[in-house]
PDB file of N, CA and C in Angstrom:
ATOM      1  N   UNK A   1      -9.848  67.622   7.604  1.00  0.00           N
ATOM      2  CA  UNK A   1      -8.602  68.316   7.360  1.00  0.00           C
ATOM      3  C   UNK A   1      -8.790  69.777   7.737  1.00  0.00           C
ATOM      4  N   UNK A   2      -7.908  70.297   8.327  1.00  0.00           N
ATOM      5  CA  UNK A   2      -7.401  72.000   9.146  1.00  0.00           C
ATOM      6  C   UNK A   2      -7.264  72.629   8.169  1.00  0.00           C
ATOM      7  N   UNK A   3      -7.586  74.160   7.789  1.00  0.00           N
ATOM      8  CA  UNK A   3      -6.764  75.038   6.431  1.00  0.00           C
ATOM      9  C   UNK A   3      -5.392  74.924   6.346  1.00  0.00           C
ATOM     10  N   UNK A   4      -4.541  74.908   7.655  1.00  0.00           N
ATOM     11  CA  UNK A   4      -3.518  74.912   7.800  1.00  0.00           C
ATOM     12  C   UNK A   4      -3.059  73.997   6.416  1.00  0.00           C
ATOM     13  N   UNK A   5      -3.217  72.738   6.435  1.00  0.00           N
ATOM     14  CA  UNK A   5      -3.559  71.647   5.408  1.00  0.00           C
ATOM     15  C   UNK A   5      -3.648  71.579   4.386  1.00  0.00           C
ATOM     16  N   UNK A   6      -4.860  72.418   4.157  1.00  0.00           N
ATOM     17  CA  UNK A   6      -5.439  73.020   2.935  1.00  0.00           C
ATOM     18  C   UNK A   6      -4.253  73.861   1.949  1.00  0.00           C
ATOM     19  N   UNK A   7      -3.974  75.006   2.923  1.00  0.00           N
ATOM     20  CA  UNK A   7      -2.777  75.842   2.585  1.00  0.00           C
ATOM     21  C   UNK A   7      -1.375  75.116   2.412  1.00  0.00           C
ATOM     22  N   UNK A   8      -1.372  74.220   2.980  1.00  0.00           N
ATOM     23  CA  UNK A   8       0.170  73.580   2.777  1.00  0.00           C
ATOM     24  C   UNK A   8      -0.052  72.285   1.617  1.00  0.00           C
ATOM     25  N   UNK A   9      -1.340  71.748   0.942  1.00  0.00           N
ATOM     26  CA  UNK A   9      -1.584  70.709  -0.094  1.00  0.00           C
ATOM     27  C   UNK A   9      -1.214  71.589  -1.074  1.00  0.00           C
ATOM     28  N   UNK A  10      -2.118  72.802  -0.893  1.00  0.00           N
ATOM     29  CA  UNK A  10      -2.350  73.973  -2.174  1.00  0.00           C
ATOM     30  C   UNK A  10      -0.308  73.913  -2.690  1.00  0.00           C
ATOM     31  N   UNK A  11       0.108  74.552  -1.852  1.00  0.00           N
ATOM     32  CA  UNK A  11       1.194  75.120  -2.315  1.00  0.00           C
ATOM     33  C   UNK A  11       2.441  73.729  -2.372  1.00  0.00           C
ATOM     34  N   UNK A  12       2.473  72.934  -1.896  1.00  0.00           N
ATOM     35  CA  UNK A  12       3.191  71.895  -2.468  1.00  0.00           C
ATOM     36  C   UNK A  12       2.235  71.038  -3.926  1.00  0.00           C
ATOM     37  N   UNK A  13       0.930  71.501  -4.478  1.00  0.00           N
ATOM     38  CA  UNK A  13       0.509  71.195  -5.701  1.00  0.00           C
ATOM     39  C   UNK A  13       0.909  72.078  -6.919  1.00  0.00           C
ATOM     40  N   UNK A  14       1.277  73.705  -6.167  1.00  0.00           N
ATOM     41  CA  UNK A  14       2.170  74.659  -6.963  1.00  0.00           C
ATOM     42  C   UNK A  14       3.595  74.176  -7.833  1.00  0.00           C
ATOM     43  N   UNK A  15       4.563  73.919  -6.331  1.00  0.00           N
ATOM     44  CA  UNK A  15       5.507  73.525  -6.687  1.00  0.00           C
ATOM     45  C   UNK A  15       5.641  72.161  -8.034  1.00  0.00           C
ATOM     46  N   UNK A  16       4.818  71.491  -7.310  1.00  0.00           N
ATOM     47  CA  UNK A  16       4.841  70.144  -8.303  1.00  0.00           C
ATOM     48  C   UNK A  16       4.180  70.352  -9.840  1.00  0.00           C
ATOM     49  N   UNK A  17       2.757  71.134  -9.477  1.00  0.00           N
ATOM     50  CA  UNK A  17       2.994  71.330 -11.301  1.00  0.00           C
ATOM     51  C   UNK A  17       3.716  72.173 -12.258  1.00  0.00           C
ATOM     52  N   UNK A  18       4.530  73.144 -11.346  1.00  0.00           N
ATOM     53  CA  UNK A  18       5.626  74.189 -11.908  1.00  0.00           C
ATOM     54  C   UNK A  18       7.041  73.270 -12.327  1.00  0.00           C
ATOM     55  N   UNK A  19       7.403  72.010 -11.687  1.00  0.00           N
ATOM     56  CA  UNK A  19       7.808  71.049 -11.939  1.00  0.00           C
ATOM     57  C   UNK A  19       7.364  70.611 -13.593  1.00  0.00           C
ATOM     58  N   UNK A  20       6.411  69.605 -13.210  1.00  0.00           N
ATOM     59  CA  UNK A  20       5.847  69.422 -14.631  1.00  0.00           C
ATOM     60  C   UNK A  20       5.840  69.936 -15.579  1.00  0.00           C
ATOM     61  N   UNK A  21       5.544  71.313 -15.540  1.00  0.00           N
ATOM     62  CA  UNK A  21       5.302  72.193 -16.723  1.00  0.00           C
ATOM     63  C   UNK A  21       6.122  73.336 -16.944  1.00  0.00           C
ATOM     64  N   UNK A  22       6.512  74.034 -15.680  1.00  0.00           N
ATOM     65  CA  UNK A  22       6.844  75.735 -15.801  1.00  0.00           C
ATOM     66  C   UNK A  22       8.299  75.857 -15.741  1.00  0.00           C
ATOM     67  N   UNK A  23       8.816  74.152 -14.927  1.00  0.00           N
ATOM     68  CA  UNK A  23      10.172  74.642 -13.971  1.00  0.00           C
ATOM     69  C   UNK A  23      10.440  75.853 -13.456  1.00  0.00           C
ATOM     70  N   UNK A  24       9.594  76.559 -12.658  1.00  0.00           N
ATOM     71  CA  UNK A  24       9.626  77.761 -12.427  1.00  0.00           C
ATOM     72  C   UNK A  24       8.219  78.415 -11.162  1.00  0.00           C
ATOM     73  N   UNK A  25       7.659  76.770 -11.040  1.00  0.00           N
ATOM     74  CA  UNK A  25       6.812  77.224 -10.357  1.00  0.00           C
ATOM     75  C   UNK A  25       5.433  77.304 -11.315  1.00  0.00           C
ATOM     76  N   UNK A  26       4.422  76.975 -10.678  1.00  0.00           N
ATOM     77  CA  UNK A  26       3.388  77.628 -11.948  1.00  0.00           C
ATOM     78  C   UNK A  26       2.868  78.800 -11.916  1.00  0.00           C
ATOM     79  N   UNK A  27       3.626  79.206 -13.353  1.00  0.00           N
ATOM     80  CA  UNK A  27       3.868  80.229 -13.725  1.00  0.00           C
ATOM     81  C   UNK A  27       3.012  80.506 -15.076  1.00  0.00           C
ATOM     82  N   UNK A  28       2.488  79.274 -15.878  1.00  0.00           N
ATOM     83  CA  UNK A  28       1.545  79.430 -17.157  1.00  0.00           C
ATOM     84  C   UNK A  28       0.723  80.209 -17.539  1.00  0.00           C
ATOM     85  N   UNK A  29       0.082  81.058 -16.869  1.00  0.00           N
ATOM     86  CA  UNK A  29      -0.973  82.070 -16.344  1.00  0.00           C
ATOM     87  C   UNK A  29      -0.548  83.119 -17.942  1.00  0.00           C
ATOM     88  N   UNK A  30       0.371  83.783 -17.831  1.00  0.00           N
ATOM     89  CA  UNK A  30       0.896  84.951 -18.133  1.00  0.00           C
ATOM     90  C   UNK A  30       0.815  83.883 -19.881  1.00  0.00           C
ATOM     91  N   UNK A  31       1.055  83.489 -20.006  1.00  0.00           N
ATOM     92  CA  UNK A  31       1.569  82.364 -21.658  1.00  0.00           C
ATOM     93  C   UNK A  31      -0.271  82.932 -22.031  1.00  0.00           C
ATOM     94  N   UNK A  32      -0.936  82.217 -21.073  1.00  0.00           N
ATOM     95  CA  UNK A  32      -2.317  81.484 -21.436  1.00  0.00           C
ATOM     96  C   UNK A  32      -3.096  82.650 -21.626  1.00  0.00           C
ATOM     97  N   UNK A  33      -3.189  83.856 -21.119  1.00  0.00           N
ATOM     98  CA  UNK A  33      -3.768  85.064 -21.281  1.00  0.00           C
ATOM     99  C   UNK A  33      -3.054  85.669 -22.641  1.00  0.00           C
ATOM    100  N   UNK A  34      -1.806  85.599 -22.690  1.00  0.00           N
ATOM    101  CA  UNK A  34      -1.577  86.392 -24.039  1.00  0.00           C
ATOM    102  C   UNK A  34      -1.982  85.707 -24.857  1.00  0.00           C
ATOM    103  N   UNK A  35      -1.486  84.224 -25.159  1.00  0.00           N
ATOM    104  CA  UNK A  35      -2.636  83.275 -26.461  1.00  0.00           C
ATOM    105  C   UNK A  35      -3.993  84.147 -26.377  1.00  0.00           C
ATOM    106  N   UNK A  36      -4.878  83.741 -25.311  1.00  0.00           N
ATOM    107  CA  UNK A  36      -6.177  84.222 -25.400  1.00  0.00           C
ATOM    108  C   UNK A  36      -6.485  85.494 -25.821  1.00  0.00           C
ATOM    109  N   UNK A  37      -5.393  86.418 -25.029  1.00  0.00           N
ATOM    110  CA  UNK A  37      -5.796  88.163 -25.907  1.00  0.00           C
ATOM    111  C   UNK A  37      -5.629  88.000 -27.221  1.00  0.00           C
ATOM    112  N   UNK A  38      -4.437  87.197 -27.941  1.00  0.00           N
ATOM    113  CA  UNK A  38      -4.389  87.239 -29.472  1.00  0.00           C
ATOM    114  C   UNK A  38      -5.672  86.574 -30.059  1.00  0.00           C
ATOM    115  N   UNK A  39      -5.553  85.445 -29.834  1.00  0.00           N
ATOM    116  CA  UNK A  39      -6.822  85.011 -30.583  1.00  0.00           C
ATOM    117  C   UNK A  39      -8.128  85.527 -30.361  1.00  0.00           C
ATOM    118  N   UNK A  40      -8.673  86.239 -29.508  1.00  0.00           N
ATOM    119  CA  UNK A  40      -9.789  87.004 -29.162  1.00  0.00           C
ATOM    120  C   UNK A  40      -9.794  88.631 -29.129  1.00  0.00           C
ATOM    121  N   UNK A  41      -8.862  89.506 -28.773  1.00  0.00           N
ATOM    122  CA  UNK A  41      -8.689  90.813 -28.860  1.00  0.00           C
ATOM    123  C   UNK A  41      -9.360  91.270 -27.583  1.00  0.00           C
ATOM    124  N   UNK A  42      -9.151  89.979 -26.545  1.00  0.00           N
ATOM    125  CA  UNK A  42      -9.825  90.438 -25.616  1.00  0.00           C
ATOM    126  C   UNK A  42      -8.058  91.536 -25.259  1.00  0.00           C
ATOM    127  N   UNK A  43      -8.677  91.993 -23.250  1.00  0.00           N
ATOM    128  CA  UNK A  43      -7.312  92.710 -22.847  1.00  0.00           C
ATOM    129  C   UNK A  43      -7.532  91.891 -21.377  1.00  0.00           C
ATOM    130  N   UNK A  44      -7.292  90.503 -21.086  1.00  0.00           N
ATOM    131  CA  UNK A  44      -7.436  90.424 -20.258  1.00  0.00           C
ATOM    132  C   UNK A  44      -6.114  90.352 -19.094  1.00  0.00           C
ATOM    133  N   UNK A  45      -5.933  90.361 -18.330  1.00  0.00           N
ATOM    134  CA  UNK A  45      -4.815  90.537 -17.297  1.00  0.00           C
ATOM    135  C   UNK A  45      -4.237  89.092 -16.930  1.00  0.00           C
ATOM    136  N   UNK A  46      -3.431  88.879 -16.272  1.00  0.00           N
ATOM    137  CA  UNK A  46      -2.516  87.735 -15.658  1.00  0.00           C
ATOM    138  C   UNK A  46      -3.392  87.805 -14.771  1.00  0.00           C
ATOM    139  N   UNK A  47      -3.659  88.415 -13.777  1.00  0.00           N
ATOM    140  CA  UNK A  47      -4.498  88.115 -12.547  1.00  0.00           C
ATOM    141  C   UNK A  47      -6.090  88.135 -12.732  1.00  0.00           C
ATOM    142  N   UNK A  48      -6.556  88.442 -14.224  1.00  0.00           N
ATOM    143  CA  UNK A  48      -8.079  88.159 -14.390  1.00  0.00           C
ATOM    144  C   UNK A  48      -7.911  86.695 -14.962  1.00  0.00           C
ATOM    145  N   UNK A  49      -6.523  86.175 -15.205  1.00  0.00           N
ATOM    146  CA  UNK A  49      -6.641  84.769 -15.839  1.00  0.00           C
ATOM    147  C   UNK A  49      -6.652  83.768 -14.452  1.00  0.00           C
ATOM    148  N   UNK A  50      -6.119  83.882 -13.548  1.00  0.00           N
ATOM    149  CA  UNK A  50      -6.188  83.616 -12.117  1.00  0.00           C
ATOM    150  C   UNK A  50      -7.905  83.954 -11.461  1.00  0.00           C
ATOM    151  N   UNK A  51      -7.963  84.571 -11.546  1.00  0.00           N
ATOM    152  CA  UNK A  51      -9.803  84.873 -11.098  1.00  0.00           C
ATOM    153  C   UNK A  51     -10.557  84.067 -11.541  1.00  0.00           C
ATOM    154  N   UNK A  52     -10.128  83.853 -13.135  1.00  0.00           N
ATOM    155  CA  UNK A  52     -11.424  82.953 -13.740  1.00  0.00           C
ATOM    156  C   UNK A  52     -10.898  81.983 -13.030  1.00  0.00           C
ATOM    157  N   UNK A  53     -10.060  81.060 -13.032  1.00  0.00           N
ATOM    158  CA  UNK A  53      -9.848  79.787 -12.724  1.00  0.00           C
ATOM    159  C   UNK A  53     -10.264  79.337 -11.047  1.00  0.00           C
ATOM    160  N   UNK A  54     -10.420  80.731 -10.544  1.00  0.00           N
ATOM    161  CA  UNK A  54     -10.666  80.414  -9.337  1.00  0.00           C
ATOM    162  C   UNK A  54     -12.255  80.411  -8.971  1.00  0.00           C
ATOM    163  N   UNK A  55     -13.042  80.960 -10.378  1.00  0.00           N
ATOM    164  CA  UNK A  55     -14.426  80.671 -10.186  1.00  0.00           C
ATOM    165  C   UNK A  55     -15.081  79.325 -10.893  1.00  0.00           C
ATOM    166  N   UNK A  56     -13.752  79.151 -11.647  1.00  0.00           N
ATOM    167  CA  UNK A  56     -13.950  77.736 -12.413  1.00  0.00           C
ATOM    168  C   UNK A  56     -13.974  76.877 -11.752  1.00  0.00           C
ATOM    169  N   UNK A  57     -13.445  77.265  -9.902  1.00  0.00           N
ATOM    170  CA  UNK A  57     -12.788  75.854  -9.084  1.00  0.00           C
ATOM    171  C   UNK A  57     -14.460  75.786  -8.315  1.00  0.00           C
ATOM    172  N   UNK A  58     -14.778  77.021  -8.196  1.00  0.00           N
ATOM    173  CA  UNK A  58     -16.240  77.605  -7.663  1.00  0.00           C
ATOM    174  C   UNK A  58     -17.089  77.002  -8.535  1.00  0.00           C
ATOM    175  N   UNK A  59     -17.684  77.113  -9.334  1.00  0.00           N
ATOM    176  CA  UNK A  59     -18.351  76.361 -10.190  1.00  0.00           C
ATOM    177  C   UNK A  59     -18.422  74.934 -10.186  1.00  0.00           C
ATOM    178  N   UNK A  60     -17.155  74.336 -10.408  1.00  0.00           N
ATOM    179  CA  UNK A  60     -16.687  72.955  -9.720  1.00  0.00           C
ATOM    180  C   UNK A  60     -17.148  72.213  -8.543  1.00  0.00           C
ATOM    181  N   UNK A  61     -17.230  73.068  -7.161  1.00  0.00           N
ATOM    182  CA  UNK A  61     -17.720  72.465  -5.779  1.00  0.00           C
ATOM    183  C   UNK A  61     -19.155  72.788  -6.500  1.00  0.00           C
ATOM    184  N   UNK A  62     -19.855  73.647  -7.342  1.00  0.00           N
ATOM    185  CA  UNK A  62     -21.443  73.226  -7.018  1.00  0.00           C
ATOM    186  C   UNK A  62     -21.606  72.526  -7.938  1.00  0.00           C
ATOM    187  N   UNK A  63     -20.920  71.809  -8.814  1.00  0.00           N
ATOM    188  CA  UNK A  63     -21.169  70.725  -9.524  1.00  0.00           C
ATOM    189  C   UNK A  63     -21.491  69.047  -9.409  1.00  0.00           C
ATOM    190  N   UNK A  64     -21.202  68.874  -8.437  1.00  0.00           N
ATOM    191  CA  UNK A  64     -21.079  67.829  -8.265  1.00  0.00           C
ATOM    192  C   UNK A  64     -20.927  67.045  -6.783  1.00  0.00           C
ATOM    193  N   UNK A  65     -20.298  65.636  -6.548  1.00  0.00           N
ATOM    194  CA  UNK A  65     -19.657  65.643  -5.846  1.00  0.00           C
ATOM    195  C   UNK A  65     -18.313  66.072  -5.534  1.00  0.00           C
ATOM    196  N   UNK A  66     -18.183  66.197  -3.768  1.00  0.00           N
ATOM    197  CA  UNK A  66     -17.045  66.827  -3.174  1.00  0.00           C
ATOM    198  C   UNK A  66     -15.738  66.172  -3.164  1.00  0.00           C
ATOM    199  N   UNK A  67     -14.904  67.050  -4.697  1.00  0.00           N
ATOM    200  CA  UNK A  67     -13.887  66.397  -4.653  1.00  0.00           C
ATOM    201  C   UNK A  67     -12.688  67.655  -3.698  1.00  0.00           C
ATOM    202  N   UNK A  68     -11.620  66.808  -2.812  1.00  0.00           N
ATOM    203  CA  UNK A  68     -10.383  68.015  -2.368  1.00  0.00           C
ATOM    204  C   UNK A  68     -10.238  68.639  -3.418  1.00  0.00           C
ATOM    205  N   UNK A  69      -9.175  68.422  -4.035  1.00  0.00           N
ATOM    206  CA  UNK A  69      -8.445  68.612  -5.254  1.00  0.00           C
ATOM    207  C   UNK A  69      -8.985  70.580  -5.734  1.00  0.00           C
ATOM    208  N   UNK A  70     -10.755  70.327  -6.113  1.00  0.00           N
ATOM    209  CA  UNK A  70     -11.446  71.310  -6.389  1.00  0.00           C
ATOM    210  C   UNK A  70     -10.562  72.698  -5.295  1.00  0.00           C
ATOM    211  N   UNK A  71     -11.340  72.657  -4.131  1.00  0.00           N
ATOM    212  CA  UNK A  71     -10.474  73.262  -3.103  1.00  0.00           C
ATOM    213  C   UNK A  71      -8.954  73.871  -2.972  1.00  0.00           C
ATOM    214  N   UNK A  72      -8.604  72.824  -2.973  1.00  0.00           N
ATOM    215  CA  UNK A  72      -6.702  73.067  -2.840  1.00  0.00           C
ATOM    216  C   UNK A  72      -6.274  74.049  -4.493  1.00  0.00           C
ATOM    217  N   UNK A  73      -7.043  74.078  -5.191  1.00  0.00           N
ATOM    218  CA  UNK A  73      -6.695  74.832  -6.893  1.00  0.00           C
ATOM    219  C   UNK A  73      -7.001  75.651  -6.385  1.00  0.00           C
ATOM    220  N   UNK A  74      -8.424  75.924  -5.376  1.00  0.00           N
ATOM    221  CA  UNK A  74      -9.003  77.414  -5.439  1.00  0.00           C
ATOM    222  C   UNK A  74      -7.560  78.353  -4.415  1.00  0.00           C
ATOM    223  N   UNK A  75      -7.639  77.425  -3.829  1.00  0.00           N
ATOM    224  CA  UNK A  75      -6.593  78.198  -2.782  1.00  0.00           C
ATOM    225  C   UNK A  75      -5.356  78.330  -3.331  1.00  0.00           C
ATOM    226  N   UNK A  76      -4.929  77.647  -4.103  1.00  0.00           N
ATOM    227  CA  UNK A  76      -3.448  77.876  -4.796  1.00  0.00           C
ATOM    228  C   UNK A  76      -3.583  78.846  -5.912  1.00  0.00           C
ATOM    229  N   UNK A  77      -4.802  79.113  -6.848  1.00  0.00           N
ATOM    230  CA  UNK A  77      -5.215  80.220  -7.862  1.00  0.00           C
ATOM    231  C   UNK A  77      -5.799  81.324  -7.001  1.00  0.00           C
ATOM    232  N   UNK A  78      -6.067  81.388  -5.661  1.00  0.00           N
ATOM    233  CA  UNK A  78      -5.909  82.640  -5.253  1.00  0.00           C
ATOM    234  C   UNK A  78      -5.208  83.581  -4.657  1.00  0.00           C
ATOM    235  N   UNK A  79      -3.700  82.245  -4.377  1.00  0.00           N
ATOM    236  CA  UNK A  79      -2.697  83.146  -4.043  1.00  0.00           C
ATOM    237  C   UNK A  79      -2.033  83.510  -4.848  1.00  0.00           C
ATOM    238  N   UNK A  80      -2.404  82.479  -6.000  1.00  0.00           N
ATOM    239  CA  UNK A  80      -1.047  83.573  -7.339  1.00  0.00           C
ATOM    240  C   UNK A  80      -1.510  84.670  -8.127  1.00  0.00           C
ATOM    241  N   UNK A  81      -3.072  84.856  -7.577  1.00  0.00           N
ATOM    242  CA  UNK A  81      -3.940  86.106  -8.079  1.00  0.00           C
ATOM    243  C   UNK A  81      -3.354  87.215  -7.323  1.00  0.00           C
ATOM    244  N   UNK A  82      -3.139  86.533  -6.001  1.00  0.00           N
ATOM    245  CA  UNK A  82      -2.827  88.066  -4.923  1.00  0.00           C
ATOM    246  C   UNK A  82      -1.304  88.243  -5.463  1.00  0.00           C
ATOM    247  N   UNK A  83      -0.577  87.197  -5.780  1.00  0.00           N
ATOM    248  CA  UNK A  83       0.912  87.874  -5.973  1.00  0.00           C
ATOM    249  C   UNK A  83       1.445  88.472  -7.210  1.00  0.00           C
ATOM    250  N   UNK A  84       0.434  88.114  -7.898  1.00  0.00           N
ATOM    251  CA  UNK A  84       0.116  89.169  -9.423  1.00  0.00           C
ATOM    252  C   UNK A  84      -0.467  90.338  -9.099  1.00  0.00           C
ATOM    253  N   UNK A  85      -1.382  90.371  -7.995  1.00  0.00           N
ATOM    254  CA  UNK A  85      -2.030  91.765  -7.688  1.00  0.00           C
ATOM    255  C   UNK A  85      -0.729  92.724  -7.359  1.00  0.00           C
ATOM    256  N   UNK A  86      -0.156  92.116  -6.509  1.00  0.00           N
ATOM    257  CA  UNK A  86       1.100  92.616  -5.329  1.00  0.00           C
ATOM    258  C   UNK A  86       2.318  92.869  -6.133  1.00  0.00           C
ATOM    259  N   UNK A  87       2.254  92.292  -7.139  1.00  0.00           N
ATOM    260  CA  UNK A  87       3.469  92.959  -8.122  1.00  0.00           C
ATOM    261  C   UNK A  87       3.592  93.897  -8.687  1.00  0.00           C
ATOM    262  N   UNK A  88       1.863  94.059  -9.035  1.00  0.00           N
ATOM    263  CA  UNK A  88       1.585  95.515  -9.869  1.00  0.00           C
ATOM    264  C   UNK A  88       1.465  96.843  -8.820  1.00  0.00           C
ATOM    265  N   UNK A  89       2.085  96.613  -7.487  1.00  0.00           N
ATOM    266  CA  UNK A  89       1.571  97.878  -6.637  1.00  0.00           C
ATOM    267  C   UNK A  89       2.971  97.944  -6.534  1.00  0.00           C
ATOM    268  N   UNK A  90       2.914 100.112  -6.548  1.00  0.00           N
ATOM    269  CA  UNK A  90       4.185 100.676  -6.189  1.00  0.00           C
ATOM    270  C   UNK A  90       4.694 100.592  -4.561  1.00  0.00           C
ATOM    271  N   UNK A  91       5.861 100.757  -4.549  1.00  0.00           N
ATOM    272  CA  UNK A  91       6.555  99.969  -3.418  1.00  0.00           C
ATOM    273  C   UNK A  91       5.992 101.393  -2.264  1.00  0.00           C
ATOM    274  N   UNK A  92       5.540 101.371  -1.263  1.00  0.00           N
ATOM    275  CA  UNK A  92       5.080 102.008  -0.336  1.00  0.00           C
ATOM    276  C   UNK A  92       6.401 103.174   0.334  1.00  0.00           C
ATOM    277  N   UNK A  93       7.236 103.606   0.404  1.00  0.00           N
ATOM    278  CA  UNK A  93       7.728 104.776   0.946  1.00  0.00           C
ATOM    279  C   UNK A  93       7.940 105.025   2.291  1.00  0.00           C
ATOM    280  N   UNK A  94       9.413 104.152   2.908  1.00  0.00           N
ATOM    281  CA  UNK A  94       9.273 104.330   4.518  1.00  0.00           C
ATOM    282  C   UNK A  94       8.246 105.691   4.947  1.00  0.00           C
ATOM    283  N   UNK A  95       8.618 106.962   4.738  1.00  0.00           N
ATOM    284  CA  UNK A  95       7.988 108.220   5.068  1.00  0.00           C
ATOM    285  C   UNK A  95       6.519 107.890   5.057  1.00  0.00           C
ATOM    286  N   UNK A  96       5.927 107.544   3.901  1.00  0.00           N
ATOM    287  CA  UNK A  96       4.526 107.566   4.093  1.00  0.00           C
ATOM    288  C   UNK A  96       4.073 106.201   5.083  1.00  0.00           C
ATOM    289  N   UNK A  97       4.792 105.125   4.828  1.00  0.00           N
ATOM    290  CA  UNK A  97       4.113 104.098   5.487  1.00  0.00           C
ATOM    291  C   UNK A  97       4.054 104.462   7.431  1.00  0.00           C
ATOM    292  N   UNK A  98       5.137 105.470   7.280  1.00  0.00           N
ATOM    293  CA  UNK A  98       5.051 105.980   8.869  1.00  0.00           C
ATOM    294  C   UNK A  98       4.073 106.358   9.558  1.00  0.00           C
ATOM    295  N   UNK A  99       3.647 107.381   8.077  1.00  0.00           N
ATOM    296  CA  UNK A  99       2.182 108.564   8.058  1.00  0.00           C
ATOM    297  C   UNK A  99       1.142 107.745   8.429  1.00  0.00           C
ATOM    298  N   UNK A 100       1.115 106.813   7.516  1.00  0.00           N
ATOM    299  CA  UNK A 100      -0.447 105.811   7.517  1.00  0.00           C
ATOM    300  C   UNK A 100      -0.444 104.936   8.647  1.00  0.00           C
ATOM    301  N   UNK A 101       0.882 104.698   9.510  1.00  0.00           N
ATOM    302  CA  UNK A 101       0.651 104.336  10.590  1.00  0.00           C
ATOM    303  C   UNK A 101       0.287 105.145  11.441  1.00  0.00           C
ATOM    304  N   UNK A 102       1.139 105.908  12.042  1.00  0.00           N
ATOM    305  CA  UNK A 102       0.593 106.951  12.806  1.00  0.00           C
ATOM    306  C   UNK A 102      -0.959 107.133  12.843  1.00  0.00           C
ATOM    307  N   UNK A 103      -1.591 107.690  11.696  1.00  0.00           N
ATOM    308  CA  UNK A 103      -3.018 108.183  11.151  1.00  0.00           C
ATOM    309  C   UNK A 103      -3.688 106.945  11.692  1.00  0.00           C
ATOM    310  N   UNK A 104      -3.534 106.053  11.474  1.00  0.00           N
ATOM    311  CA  UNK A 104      -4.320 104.696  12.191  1.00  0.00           C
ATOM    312  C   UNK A 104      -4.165 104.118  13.055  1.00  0.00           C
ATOM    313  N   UNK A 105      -3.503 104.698  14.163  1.00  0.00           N
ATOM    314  CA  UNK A 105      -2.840 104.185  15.212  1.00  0.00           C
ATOM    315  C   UNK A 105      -3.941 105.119  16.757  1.00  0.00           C
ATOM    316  N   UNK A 106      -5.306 103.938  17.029  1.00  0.00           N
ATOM    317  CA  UNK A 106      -5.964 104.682  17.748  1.00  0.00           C
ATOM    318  C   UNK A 106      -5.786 105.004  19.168  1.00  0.00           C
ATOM    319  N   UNK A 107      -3.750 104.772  19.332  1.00  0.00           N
ATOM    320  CA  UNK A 107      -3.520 105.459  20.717  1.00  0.00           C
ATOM    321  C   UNK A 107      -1.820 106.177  20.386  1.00  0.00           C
ATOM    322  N   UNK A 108      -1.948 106.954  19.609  1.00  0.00           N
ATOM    323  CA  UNK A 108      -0.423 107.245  19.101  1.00  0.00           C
ATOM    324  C   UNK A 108       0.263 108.053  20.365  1.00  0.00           C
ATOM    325  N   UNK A 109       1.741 108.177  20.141  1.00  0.00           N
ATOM    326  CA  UNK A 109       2.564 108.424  20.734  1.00  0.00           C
ATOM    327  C   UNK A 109       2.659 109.362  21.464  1.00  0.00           C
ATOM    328  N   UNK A 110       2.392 109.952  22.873  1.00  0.00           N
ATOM    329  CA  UNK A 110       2.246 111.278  23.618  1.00  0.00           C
ATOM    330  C   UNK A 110       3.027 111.862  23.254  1.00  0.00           C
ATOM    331  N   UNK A 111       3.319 113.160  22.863  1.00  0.00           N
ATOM    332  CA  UNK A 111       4.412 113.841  22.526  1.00  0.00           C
ATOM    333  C   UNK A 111       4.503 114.800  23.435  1.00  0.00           C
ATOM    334  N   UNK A 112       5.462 114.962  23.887  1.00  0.00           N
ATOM    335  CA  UNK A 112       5.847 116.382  25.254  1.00  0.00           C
ATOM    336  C   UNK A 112       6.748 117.774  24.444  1.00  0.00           C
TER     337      UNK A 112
END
């Protein structure tokens, strides 16, 4: 099987257990960290609850035999890590995003 594959099992296994459980997509993440901060006093984040699970999927492939399944979680718990990351960042600023192009742009615009 292609990542292409990989990436398209992952995210139709999203949909379907957000079905099951979230109607909303799986979305449980955010529930399961606040239980855990209460009962522990930890402070852990929505996207450190996504991390663990994605070393849990890691842990998993050296466990044993090679199941998919393992795989397709890691890849589906690491994109809802990045879109928890991506929520918490301020929205970028046509003006500056111009700047930071320009600045990195290693043949910019001749100006006369």
């Amino acid at each position: 099987m292609d990542a292409p594959r990989f990436l398209q099992n992952a995210s139709e296994l999203m949909a379907q257990r957000g079905i099951e459980r979230d109607n909303e997509g799986e979305r449980s993440m955010a529930r399961c960290v606040a239980s855990f901060n209460a009962m522990t006093g930890h402070n852990l984040t929505t996207e450190d609850g996504w991390q663990f699970m994605v070393f849990l999927k890691f842990a998993r492939m050296q466990g044993g035999a090679f199941k998919q399944d393992d795989y397709e979680d890691a890849v589906a718990y690491t994109a809802l890590m990045a879109e928890e990351a991506v929520s918490k960042q301020e929205p970028i600023k046509v003006d500056t995003w111009k700047l930071q192009l320009r600045q990195s742009d290693p043949y910019p615009p001749h100006e006369t």
